[in-house]
Protein backbone atom coordinates (compact mmCIF):
# COMPACT_ATOMS: atom_id res chain seq x y z
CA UNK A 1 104.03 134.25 51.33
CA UNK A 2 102.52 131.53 49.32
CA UNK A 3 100.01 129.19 50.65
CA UNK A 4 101.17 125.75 50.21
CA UNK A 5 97.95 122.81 49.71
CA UNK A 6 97.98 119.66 51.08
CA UNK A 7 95.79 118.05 49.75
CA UNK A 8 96.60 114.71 48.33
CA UNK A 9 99.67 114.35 50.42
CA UNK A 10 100.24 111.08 52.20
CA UNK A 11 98.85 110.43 55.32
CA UNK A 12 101.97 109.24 56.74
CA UNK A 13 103.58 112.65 56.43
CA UNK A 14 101.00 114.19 59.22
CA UNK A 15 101.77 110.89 61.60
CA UNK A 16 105.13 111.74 61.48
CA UNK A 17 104.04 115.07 63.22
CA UNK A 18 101.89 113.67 65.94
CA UNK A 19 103.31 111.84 69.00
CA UNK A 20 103.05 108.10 69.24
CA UNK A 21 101.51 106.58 72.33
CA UNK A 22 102.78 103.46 73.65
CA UNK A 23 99.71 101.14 74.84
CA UNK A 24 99.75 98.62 77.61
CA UNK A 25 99.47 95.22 76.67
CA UNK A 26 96.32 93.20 78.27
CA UNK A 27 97.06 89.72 78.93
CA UNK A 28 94.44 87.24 80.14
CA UNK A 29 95.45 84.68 82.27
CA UNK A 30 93.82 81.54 83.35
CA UNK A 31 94.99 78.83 86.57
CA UNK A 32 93.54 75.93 86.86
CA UNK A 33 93.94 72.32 89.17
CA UNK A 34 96.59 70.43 87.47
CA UNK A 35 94.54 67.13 86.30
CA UNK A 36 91.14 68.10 86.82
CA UNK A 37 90.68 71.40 84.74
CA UNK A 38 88.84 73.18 87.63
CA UNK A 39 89.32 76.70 88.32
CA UNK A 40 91.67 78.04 90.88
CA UNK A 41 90.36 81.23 92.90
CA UNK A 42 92.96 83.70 94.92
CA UNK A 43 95.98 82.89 93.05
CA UNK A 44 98.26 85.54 92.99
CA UNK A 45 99.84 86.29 89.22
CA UNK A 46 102.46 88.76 88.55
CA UNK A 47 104.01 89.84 85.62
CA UNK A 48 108.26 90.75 85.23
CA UNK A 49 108.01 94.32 83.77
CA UNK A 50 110.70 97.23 84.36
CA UNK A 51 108.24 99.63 85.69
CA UNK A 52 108.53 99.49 89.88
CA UNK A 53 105.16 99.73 91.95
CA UNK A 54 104.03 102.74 94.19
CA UNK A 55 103.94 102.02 98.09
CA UNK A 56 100.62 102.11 99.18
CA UNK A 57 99.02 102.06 102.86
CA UNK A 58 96.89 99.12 103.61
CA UNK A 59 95.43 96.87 106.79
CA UNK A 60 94.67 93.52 107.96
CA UNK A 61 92.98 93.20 111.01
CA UNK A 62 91.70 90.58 113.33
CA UNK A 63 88.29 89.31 114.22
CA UNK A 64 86.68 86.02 115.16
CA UNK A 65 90.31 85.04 115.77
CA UNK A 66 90.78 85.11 112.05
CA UNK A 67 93.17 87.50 109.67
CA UNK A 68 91.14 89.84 107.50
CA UNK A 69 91.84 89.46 104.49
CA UNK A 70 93.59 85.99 105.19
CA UNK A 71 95.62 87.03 101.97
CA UNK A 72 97.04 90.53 101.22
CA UNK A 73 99.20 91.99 98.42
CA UNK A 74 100.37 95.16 98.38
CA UNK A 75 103.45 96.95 96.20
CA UNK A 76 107.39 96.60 97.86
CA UNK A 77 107.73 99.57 100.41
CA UNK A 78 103.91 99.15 101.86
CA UNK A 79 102.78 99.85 105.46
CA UNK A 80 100.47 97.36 106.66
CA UNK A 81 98.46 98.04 109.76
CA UNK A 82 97.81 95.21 111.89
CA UNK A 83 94.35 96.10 114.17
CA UNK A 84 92.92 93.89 116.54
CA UNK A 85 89.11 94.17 116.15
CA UNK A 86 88.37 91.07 118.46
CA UNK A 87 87.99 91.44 122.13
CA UNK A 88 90.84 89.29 123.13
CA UNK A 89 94.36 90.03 122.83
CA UNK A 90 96.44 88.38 119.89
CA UNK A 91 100.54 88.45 118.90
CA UNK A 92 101.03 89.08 115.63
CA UNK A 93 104.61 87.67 113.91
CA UNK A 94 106.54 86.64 111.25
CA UNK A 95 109.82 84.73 111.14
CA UNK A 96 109.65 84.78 106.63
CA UNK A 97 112.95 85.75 104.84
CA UNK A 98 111.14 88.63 102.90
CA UNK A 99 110.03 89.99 106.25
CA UNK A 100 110.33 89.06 110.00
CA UNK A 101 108.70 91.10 112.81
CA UNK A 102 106.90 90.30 116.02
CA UNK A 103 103.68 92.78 117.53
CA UNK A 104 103.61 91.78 120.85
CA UNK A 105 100.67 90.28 122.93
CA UNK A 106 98.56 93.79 122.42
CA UNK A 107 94.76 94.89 122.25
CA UNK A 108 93.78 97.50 119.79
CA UNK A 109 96.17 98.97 117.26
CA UNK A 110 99.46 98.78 117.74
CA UNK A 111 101.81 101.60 117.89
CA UNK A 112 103.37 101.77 114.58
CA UNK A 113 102.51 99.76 110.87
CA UNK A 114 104.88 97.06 109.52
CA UNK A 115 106.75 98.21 106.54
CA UNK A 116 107.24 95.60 103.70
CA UNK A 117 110.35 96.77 101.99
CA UNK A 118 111.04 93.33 100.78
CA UNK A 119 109.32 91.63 97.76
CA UNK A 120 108.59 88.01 98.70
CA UNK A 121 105.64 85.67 100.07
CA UNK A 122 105.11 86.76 104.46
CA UNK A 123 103.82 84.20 106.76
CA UNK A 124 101.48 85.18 109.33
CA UNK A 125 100.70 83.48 112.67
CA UNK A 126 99.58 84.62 116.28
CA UNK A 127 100.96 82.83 118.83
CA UNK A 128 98.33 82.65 121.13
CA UNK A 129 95.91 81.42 118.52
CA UNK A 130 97.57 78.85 116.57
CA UNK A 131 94.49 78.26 114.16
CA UNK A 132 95.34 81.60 112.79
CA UNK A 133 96.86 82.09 109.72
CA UNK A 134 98.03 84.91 106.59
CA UNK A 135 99.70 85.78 103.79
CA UNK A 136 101.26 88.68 103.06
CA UNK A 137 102.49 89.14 99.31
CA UNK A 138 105.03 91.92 98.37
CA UNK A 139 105.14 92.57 95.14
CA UNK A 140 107.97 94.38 92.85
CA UNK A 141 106.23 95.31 90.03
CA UNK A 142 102.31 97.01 88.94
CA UNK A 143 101.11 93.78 86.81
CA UNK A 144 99.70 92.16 89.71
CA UNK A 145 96.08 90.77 90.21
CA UNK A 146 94.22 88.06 91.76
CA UNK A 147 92.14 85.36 90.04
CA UNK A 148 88.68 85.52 90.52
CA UNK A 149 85.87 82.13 90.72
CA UNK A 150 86.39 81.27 87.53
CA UNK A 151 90.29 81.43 87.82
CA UNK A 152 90.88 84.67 85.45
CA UNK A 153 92.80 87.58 85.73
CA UNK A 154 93.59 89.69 83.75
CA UNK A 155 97.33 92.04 84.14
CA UNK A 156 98.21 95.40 82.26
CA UNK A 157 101.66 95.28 80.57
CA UNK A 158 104.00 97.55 79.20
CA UNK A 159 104.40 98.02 75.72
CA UNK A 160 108.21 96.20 75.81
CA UNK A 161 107.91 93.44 78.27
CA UNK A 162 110.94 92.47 80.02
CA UNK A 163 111.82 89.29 78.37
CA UNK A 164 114.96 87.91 77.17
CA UNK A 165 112.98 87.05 74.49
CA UNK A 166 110.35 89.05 71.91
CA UNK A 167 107.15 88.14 72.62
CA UNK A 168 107.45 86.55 75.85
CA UNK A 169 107.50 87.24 79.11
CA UNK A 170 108.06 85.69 82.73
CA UNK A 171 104.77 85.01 85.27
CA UNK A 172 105.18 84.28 89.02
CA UNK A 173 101.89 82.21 90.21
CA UNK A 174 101.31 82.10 93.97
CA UNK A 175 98.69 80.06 96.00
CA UNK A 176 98.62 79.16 100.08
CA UNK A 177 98.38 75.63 98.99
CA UNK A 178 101.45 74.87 96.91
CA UNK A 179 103.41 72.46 98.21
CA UNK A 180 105.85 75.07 99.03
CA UNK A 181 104.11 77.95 99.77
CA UNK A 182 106.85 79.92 100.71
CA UNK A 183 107.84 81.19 97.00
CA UNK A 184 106.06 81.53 94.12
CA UNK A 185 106.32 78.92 90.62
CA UNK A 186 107.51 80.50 87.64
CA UNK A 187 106.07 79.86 84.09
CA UNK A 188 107.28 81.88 80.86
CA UNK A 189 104.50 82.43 78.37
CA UNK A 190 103.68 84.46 75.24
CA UNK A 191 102.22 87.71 75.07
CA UNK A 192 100.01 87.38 71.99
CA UNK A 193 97.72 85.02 73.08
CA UNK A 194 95.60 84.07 76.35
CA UNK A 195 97.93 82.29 78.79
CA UNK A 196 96.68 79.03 80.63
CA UNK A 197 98.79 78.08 84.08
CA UNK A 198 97.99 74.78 85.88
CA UNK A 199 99.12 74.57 89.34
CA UNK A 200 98.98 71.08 91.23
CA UNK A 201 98.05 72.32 94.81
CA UNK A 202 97.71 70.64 98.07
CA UNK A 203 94.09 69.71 99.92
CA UNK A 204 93.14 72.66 102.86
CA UNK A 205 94.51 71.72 106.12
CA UNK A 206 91.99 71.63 109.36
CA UNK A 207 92.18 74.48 110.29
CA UNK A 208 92.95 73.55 114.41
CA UNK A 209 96.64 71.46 112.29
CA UNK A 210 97.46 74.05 109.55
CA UNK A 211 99.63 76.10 111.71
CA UNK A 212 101.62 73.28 113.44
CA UNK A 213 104.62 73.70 111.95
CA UNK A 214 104.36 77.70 111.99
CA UNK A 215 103.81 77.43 116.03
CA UNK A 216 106.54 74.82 116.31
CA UNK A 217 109.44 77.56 113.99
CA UNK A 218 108.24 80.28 116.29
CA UNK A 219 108.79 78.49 119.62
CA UNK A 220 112.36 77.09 118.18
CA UNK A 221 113.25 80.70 117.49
């Protein structure tokens, strides 16, 4: 059989033999204070891709009558542990849409995680300590992060965004001190250049007032 060269054939003809491998799209993202320009630390920024999220197994537990972390995030279907690390007993709820549960006055662990099956923003209080207070964020999809001091994060996307249009695609910006904290802001951007977010948030609560209203739902319900 004759030996066929190649030499001097175009390169194009050997890419066509090789598998093409989509790569993820990195897209910086910057939040800052709407009218000042200052950085906003532990805001939550999601991405709307296709691709769903893998439960995971995670904790927040309680010490120095305080929720550790006060803010969680964790992928739709996640168990979240709940254990009391302080040496005084604390009842752990949630009345939220996304999820509502109650843990009992209890010292310890308590019997069984909380599954988060729900994607949405979870409200955390203990009613025997109303200065206590936490988020829980569920999140639908794997482009998720967390801004850091200088309000930056940076989320992994897929190679086709889910956008109704080219080029674009839909963020979801979260914060415990929006005005309504209970749901994230929306903001559609493009995906071919650095995206800047300002959020207009609200000034931290005392911490003995911030739960009023929380303690006041609970006791209605």
């Amino acid at each position: 059989m004759k030996k066929v060269s190649t030499a001097g054939l175009p390169a194009i003809l050997f890419l066509t033999a090789c598998p093409v491998f989509a790569v993820a799209l990195e897209l910086p993202v910057t939040v800052t204070l709407e009218g000042t320009g200052e950085p906003i630390a532990g805001a939550v920024v999601s991405a709307d891709t296709r691709s769903k999220p893998t439960p995971d197994n995670a904790e927040i537990y309680q010490k120095n009558r305080a929720f550790h972390p006060r803010v969680l995030v964790v992928p739709v279907g996640s168990s979240v542990d709940f254990p009391n690390r302080d040496n005084t007993q604390h009842h752990v709820y949630s009345f939220s849409p996304a999820k509502t549960f109650n843990i009992e006055l209890y010292a310890g662990r308590p019997e069984a995680p909380i599954v988060f099956d729900q994607p949405g923003v979870v409200e955390l209080g203990c009613n025997i300590h109303d200065q206590m207070q936490g988020f829980v964020v569920v999140s639908d999809t794997p482009a998720v992060g967390t801004t850091n001091d200088a309000g930056q994060v940076t989320l992994s996307l897929e190679p086709s965004p889910n956008s109704e249009s080219p080029g674009r695609i839909r963020l979801e910006i979260w914060h415990p001190r929006l005005p309504d904290n209970t749901r994230p802001i929306t903001r559609e951007v493009t995906t071919d250049a650095p995206a800047s977010i300002s959020l207009s948030l609200i000034p931290e609560a005392p911490a003995e007032s911030s739960l009023d209203l929380l303690q006041q739902r609970f006791r209605e319900l």
